[in-house]
C-alpha atoms as a PDB file:
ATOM      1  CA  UNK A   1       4.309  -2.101  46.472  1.00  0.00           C
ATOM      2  CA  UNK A   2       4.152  -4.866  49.350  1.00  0.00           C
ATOM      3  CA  UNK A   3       6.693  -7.550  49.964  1.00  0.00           C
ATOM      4  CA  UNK A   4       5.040 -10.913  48.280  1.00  0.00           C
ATOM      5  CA  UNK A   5       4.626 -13.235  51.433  1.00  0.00           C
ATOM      6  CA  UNK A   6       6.904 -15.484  52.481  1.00  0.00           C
ATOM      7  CA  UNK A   7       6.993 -19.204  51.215  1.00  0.00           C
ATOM      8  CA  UNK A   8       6.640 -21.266  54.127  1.00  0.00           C
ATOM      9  CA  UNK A   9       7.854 -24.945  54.431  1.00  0.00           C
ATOM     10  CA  UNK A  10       6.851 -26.355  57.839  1.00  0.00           C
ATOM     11  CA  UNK A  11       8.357 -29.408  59.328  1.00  0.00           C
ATOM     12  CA  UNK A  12       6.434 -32.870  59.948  1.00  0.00           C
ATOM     13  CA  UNK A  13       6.379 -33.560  64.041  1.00  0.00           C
ATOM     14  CA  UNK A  14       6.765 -37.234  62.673  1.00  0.00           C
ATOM     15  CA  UNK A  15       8.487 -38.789  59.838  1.00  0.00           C
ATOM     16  CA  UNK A  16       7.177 -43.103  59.316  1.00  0.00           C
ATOM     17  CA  UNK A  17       9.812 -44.072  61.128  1.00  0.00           C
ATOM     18  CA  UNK A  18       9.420 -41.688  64.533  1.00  0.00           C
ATOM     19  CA  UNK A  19       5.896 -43.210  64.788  1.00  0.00           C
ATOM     20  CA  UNK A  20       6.967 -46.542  64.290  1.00  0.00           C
ATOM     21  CA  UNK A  21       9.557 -46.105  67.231  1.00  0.00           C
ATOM     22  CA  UNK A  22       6.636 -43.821  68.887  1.00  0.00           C
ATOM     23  CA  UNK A  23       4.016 -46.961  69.089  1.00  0.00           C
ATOM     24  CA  UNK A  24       7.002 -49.183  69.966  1.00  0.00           C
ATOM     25  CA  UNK A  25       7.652 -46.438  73.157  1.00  0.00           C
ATOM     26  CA  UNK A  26       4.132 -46.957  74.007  1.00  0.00           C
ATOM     27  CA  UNK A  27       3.414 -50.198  73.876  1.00  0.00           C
ATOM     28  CA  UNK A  28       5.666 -51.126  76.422  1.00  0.00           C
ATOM     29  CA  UNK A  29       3.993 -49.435  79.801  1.00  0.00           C
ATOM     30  CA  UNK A  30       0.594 -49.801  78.204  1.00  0.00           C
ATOM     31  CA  UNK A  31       1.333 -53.751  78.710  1.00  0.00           C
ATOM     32  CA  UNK A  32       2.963 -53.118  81.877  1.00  0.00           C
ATOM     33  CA  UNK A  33      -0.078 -50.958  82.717  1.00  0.00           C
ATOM     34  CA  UNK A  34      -2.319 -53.940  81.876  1.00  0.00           C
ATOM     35  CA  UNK A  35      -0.727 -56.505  84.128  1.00  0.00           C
ATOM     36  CA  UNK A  36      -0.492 -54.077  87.337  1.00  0.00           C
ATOM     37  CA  UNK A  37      -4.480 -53.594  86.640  1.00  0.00           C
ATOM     38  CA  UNK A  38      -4.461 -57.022  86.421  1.00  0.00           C
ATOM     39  CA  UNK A  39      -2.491 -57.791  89.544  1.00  0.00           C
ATOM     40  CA  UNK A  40      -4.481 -54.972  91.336  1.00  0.00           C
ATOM     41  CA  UNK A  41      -7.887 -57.245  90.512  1.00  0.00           C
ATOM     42  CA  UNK A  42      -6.176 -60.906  91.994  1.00  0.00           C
ATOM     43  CA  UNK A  43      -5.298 -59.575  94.836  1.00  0.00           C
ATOM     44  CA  UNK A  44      -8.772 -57.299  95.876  1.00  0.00           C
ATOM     45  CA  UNK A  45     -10.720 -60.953  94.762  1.00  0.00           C
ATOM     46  CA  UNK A  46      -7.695 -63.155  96.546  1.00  0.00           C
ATOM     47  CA  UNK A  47      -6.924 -60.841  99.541  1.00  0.00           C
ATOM     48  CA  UNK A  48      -9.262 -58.146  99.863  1.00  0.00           C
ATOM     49  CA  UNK A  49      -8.447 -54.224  99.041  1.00  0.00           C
ATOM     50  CA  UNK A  50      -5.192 -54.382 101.430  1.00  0.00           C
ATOM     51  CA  UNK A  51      -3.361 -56.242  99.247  1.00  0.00           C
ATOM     52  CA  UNK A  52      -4.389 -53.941  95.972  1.00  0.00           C
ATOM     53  CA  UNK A  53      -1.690 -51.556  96.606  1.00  0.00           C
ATOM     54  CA  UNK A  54       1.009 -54.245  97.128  1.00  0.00           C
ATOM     55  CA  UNK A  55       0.047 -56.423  94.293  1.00  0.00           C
ATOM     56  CA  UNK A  56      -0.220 -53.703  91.471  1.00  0.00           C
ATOM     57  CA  UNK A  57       2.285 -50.770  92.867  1.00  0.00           C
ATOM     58  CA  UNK A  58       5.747 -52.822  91.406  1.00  0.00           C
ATOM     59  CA  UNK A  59       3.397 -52.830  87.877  1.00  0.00           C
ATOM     60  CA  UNK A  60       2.932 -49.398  87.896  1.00  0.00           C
ATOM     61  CA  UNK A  61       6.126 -48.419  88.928  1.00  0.00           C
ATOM     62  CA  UNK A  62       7.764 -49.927  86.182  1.00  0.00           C
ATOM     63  CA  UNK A  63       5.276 -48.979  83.527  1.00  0.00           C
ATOM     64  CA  UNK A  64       6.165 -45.190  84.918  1.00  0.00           C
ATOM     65  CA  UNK A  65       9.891 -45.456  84.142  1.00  0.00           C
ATOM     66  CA  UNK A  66       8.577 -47.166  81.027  1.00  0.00           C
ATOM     67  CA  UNK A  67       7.016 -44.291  79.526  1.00  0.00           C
ATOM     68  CA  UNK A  68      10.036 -41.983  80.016  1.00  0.00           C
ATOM     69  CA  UNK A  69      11.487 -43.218  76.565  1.00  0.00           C
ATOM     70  CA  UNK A  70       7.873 -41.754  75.797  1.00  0.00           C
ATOM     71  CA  UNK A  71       7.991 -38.691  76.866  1.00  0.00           C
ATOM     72  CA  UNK A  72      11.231 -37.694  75.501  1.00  0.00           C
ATOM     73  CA  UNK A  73       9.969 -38.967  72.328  1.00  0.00           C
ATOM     74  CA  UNK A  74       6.734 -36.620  72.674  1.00  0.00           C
ATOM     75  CA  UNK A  75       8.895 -33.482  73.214  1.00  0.00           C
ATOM     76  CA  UNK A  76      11.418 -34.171  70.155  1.00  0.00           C
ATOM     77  CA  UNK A  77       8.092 -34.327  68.465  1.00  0.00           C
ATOM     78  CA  UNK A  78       6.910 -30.726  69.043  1.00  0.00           C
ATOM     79  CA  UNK A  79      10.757 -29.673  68.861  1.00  0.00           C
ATOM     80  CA  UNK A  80      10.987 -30.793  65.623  1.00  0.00           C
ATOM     81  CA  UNK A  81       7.167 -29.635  64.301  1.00  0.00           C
ATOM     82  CA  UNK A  82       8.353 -26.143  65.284  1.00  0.00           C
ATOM     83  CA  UNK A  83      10.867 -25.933  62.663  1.00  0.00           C
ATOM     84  CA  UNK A  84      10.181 -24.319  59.128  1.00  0.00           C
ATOM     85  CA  UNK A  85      12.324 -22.604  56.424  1.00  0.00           C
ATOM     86  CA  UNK A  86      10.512 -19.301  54.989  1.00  0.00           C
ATOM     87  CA  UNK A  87      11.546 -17.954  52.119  1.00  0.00           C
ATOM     88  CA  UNK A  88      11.128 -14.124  51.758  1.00  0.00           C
ATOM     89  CA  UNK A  89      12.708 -11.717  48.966  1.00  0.00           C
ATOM     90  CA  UNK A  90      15.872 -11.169  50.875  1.00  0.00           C
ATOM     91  CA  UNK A  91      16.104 -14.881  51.637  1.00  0.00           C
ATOM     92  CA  UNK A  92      15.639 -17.518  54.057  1.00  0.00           C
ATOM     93  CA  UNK A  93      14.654 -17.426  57.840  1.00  0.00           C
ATOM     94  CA  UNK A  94      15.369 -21.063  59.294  1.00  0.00           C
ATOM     95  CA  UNK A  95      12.688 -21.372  62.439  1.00  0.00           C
ATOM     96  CA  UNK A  96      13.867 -23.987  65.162  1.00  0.00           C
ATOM     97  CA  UNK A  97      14.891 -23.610  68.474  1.00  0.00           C
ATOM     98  CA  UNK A  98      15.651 -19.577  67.531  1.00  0.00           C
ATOM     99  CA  UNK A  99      15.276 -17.725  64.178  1.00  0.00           C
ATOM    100  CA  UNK A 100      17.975 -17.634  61.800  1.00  0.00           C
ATOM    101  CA  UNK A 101      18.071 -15.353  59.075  1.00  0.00           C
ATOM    102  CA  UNK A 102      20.199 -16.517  55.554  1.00  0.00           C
ATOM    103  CA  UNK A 103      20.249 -13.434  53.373  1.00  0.00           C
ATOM    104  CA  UNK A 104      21.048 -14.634  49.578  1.00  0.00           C
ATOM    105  CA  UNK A 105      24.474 -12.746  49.512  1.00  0.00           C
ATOM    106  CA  UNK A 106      25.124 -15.019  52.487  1.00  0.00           C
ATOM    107  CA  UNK A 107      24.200 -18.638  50.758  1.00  0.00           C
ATOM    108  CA  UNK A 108      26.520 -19.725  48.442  1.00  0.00           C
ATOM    109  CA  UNK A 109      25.467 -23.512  47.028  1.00  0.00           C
ATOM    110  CA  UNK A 110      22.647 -26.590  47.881  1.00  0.00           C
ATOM    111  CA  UNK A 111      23.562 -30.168  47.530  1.00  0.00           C
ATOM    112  CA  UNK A 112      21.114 -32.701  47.695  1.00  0.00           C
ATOM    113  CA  UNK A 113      21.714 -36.490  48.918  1.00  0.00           C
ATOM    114  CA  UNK A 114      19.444 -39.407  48.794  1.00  0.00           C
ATOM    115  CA  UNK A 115      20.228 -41.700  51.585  1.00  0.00           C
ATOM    116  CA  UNK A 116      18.712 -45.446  50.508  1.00  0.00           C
ATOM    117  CA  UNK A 117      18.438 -48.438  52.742  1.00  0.00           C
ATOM    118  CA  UNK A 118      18.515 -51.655  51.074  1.00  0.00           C
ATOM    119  CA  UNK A 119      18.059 -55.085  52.026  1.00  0.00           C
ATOM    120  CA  UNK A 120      20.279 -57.204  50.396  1.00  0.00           C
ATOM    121  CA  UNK A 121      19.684 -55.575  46.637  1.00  0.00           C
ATOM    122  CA  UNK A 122      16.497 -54.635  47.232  1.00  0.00           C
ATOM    123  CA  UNK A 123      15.491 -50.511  47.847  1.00  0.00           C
ATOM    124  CA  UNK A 124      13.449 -50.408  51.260  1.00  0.00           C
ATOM    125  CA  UNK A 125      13.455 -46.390  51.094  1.00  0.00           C
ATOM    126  CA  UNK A 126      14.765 -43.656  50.280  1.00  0.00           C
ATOM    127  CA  UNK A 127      15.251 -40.392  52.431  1.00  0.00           C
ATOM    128  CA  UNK A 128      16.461 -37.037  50.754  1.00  0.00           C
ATOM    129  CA  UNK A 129      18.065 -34.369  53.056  1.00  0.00           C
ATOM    130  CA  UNK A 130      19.120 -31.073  51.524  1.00  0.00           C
ATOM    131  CA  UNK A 131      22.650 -28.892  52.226  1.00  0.00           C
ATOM    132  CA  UNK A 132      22.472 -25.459  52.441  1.00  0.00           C
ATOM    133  CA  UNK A 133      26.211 -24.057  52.398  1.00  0.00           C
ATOM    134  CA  UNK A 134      26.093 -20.472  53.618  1.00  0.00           C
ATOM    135  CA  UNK A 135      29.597 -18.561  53.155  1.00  0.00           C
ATOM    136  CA  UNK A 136      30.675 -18.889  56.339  1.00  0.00           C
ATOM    137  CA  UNK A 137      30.046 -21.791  58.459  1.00  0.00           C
ATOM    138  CA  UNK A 138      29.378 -25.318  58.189  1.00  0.00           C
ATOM    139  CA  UNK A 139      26.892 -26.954  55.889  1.00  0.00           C
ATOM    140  CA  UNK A 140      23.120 -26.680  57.389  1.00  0.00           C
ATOM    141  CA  UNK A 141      21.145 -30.016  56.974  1.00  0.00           C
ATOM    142  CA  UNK A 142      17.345 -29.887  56.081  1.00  0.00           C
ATOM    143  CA  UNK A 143      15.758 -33.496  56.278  1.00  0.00           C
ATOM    144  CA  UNK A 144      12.703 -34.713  54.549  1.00  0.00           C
ATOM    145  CA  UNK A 145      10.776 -34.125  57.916  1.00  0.00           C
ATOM    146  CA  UNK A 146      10.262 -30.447  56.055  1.00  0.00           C
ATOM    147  CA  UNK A 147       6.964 -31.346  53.792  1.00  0.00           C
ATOM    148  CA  UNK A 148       7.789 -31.069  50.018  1.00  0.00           C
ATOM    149  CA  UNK A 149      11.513 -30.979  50.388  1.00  0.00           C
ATOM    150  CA  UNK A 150      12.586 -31.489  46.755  1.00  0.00           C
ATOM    151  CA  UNK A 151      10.036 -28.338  46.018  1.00  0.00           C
ATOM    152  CA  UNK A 152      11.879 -26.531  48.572  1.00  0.00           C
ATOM    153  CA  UNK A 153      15.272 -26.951  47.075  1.00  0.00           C
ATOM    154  CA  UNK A 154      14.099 -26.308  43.511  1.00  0.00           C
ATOM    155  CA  UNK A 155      12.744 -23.208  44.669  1.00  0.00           C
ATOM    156  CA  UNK A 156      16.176 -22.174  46.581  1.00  0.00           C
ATOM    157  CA  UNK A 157      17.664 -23.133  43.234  1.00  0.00           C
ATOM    158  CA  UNK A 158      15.269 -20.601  41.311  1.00  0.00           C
ATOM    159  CA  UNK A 159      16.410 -17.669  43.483  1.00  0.00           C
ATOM    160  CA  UNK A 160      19.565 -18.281  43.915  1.00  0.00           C
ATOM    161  CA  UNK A 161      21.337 -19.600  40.528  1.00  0.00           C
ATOM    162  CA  UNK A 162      20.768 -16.675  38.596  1.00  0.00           C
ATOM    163  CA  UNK A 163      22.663 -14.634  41.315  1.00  0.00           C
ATOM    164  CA  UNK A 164      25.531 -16.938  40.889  1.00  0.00           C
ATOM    165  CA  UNK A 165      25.844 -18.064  37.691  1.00  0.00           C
ATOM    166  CA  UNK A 166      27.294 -14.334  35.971  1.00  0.00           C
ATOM    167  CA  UNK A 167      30.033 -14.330  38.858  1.00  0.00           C
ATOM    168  CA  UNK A 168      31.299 -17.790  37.974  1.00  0.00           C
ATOM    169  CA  UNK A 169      31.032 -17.103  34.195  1.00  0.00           C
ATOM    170  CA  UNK A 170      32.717 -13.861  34.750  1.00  0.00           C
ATOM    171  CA  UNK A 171      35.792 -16.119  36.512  1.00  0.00           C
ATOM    172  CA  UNK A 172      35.903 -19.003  34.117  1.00  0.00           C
ATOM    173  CA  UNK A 173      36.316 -16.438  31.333  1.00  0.00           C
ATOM    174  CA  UNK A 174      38.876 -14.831  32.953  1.00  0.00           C
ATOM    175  CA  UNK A 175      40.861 -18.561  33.542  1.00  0.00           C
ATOM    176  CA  UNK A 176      40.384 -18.692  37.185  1.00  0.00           C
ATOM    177  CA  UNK A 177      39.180 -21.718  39.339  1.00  0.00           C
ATOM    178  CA  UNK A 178      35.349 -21.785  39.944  1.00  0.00           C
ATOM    179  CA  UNK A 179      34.400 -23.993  43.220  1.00  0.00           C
ATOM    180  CA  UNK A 180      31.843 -26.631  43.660  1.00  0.00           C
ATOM    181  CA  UNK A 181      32.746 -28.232  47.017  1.00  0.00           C
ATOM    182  CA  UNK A 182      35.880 -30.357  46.824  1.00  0.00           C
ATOM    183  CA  UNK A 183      35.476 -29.875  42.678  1.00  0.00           C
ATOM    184  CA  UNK A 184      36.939 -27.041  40.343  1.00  0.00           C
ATOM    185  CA  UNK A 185      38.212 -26.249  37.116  1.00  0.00           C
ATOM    186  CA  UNK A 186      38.987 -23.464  34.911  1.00  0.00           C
ATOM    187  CA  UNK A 187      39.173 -23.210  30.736  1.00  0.00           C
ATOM    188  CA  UNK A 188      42.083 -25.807  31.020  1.00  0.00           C
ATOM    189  CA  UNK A 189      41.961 -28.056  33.803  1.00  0.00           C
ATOM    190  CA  UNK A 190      39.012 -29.930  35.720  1.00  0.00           C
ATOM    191  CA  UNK A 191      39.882 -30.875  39.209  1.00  0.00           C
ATOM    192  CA  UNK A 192      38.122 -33.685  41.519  1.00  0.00           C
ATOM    193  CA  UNK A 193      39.918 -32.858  44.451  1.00  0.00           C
ATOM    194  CA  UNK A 194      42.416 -35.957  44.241  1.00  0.00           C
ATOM    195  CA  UNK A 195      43.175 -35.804  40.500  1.00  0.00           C
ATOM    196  CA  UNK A 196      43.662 -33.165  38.251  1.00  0.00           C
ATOM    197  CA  UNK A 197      42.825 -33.515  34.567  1.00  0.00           C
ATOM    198  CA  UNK A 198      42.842 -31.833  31.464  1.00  0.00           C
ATOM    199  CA  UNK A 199      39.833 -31.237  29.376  1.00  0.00           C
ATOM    200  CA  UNK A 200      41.500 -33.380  26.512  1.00  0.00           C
ATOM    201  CA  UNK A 201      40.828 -36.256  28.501  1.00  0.00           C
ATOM    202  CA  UNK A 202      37.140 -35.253  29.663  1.00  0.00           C
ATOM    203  CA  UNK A 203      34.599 -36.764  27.838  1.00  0.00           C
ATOM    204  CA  UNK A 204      31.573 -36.347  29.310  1.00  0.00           C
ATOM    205  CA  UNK A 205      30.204 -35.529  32.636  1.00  0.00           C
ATOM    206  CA  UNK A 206      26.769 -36.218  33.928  1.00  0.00           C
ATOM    207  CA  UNK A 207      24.879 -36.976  37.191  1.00  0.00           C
ATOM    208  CA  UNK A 208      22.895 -40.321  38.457  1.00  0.00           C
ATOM    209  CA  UNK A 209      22.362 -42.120  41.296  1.00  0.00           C
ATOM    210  CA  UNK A 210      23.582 -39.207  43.109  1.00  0.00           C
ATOM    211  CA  UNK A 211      27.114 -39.572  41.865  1.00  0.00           C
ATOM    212  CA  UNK A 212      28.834 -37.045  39.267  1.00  0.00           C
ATOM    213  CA  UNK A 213      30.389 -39.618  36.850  1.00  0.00           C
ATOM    214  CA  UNK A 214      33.655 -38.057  34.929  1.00  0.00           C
ATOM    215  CA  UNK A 215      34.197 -40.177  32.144  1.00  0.00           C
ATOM    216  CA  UNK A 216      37.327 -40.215  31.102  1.00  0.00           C
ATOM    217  CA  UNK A 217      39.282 -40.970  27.763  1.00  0.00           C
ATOM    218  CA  UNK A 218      41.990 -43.152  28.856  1.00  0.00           C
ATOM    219  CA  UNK A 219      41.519 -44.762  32.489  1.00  0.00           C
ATOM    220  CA  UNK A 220      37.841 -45.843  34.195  1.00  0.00           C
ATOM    221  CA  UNK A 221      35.526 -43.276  34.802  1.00  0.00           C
ATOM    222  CA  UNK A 222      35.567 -41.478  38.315  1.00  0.00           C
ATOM    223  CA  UNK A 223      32.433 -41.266  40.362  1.00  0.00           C
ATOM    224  CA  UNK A 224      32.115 -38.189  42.877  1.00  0.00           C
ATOM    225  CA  UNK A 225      28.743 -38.153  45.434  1.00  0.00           C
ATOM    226  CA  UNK A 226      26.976 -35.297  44.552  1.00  0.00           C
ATOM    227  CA  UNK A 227      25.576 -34.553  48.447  1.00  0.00           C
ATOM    228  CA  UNK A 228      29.462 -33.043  48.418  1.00  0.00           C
ATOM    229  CA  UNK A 229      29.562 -30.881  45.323  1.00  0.00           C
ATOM    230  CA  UNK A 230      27.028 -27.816  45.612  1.00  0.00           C
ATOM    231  CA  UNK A 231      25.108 -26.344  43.023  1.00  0.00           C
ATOM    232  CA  UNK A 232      26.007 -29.341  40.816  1.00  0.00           C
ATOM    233  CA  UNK A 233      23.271 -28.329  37.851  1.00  0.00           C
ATOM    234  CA  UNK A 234      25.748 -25.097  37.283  1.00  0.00           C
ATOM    235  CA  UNK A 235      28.430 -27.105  37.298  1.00  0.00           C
ATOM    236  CA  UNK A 236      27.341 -29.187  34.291  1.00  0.00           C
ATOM    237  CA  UNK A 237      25.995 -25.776  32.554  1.00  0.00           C
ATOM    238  CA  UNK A 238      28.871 -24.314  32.997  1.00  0.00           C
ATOM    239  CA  UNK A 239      30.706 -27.409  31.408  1.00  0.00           C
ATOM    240  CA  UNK A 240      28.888 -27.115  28.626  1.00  0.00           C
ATOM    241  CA  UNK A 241      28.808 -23.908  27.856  1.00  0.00           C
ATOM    242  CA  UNK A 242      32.437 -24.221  27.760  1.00  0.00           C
ATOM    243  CA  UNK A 243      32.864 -27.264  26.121  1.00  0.00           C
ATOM    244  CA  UNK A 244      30.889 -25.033  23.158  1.00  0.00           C
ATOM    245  CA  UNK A 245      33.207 -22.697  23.012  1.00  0.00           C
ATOM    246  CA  UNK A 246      35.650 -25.171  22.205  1.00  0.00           C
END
């Protein structure tokens, strides 16, 4: 039977703000292009074609060294619309500047972190970028240049948590640590990282506004960003599975 074919998620050349800073870039030696044509017609009506050269050449010349913000800009551009994340039944091949192949075994967790920008209390935007954590390594960013982001990580999420989730159940039942990031806990203990607690003084745990909030019995409740704890949604099923057994 053939291999079902690959999932692809392409990146954007542009996001809204490259071509805002891409029409900024140009409007610069366009004007500077306008004045040296400018120049170039004074001084053929003034002076005759001699003095066309003279007149517009210092224009031109700096309209030239203004469009080398411009071209950089234009080559990031088809860098970046290059890229795409495919996923086939082995897993992932990350296309960029070279291909880079992610087999499942070797992805252990996702995060996901919106980034908003606010003026004063009001929400201007919001930009998502997605973590993949691969077993060895450092965290690979994804940002929401790749179209449909939030489908892409649900659909990492669909291959990948069922591959995970006996493992960790197989270690929490056997009282050993199971890692999210900087988090982990076992049947007695639930660990942020900077304070250990016992599950006597967990009372709930849930996720908003990208922050994990622990709430606890006896102190305020501690708030952990969830862009730093992968594969959070197993995290809180494994919480409550074990807060069932209870």
């Amino acid at each position: 039977m053939p291999s079902p074919a690959p999932l692809s998620y392409p990146s954007r050349a542009m996001n809204r703000e490259d071509a805002l800073l891409f029409l900024g870039a140009l409007a610069l030696p366009l004007v500077l292009l306008a004045f040296g044509l400018w120049e170039v017609y004074l001084g053929y009506v003034q002076f005759g074609p001699a003095a066309m050269t003279a007149w517009g050449q210092p224009w031109f010349a700096s309209a030239a060294l203004a469009a080398l913000p411009l071209f950089f800009l234009t080559v990031r551009a088809v860098l970046l619309a290059r890229r795409a994340v495919l996923l086939v039944e082995k897993g992932l091949i990350l296309q960029g500047f070279s291909k880079k192949s992610l087999p499942w075994k070797n992805l252990q967790g996702l995060a996901v972190e919106d980034v908003r920008y606010h003026l004063l209390t009001l929400t201007l935007r919001t930009r998502r970028r997605l973590y993949l954590y691969p077993t060895t390594g450092r965290p690979i960013p994804l940002d929401d240049r790749f179209r449909d982001l939030p489908g892409l990580a649900e659909t990492i999420k669909a291959h990948l948590y069922p591959l995970l989730l006996p493992e960790l159940r197989k270690q929490l039942q056997a009282n050993q640590w199971v890692y999210f990031g900087p988090v982990r806990f076992n049947r007695a203990t639930f660990d942020t990282g900077s304070q250990t607690l016992p599950w006597e003084q967990v009372t709930s745990l849930r996720v908003h506004g990208g922050f994990l909030t622990v709430e606890r019995s006896t102190r305020a409740p501690l708030r952990l960003p969830t862009a730093k704890i992968p594969n959070v949604e197993l995290l809180l099923q494994l919480v409550e599975e074990l807060y069932t057994e209870m």
